[in-house]
C-alpha atoms as a PDB file:
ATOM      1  CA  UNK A   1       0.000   0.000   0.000  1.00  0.00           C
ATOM      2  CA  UNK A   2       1.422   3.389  -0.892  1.00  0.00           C
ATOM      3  CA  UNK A   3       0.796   4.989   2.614  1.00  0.00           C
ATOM      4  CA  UNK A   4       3.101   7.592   1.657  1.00  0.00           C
ATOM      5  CA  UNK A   5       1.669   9.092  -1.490  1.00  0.00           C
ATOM      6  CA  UNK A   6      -0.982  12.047  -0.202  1.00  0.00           C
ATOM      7  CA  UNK A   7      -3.605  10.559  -2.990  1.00  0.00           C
ATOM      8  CA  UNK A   8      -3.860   7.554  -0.951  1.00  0.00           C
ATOM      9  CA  UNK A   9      -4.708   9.557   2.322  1.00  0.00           C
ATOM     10  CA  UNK A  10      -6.986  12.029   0.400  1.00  0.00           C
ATOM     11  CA  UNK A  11      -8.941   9.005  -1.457  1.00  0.00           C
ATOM     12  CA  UNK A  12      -9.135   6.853   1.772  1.00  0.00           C
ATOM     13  CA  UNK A  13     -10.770  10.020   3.354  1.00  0.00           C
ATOM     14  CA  UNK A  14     -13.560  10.605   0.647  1.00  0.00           C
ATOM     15  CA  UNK A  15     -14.221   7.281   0.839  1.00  0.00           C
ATOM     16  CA  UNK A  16     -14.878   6.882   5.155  1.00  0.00           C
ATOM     17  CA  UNK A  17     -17.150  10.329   5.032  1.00  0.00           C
ATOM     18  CA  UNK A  18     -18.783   8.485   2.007  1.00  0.00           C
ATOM     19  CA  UNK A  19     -19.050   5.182   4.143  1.00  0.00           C
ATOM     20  CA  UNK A  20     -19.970   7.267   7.421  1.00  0.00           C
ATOM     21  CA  UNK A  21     -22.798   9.177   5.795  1.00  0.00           C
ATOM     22  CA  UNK A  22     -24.352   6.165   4.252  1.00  0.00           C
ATOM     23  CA  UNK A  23     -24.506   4.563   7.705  1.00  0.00           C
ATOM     24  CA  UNK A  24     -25.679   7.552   9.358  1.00  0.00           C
ATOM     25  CA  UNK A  25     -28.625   7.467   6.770  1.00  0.00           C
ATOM     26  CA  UNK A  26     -29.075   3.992   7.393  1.00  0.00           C
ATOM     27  CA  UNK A  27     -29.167   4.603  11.334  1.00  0.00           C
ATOM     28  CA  UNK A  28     -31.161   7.753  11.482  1.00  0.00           C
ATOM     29  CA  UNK A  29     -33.686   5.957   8.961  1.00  0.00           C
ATOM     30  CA  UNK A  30     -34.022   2.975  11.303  1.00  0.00           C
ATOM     31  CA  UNK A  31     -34.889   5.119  14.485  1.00  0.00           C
ATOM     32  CA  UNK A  32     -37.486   7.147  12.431  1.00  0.00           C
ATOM     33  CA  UNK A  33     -39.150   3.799  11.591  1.00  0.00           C
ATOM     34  CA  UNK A  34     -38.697   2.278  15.607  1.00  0.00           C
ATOM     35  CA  UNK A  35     -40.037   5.566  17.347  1.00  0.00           C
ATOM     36  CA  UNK A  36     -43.641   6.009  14.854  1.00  0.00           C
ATOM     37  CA  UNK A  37     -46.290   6.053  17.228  1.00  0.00           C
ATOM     38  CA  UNK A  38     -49.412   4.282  16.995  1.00  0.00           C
ATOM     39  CA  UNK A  39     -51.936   6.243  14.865  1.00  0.00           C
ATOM     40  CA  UNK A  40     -55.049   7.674  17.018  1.00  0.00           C
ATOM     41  CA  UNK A  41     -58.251   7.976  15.737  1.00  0.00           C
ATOM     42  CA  UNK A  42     -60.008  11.565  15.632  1.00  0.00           C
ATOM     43  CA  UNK A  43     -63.408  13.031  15.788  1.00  0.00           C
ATOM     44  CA  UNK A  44     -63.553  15.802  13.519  1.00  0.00           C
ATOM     45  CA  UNK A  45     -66.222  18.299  15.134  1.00  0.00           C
ATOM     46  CA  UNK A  46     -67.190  21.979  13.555  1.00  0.00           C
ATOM     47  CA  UNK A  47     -66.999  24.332  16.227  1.00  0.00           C
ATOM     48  CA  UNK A  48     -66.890  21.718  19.352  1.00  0.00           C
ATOM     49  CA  UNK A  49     -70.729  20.169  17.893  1.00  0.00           C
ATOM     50  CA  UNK A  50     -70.300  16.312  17.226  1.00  0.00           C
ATOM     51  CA  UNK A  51     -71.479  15.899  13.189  1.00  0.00           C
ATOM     52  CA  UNK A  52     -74.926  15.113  12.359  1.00  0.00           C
ATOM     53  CA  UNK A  53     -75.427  11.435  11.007  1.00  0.00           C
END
């Protein structure tokens, strides 16, 4: 491995932020899906009056 050549360094860089972002998009996507909350179920009134039927 050419550890001493400063393209080496620079490309091994570009590619760990590339690496780290796509985990961090992975992780961050996977919390978003474990915290959802249950959906509730709403009433919709018009001006507090429950709709006629």
């Amino acid at each position: 491995m050419p550890t001493h050549d400063w393209q080496f360094w620079a490309v091994t860089g570009i590619a760990a932020l590339a690496i780290g972002f796509g985990l961090w998009r992975i992780l961050l996507a996977l919390r978003r899906s474990l915290s959802r909350k249950k959906e509730t179920s709403v009433t919709l009134t018009v001006e507090r009056d429950k709709p006629r039927e």
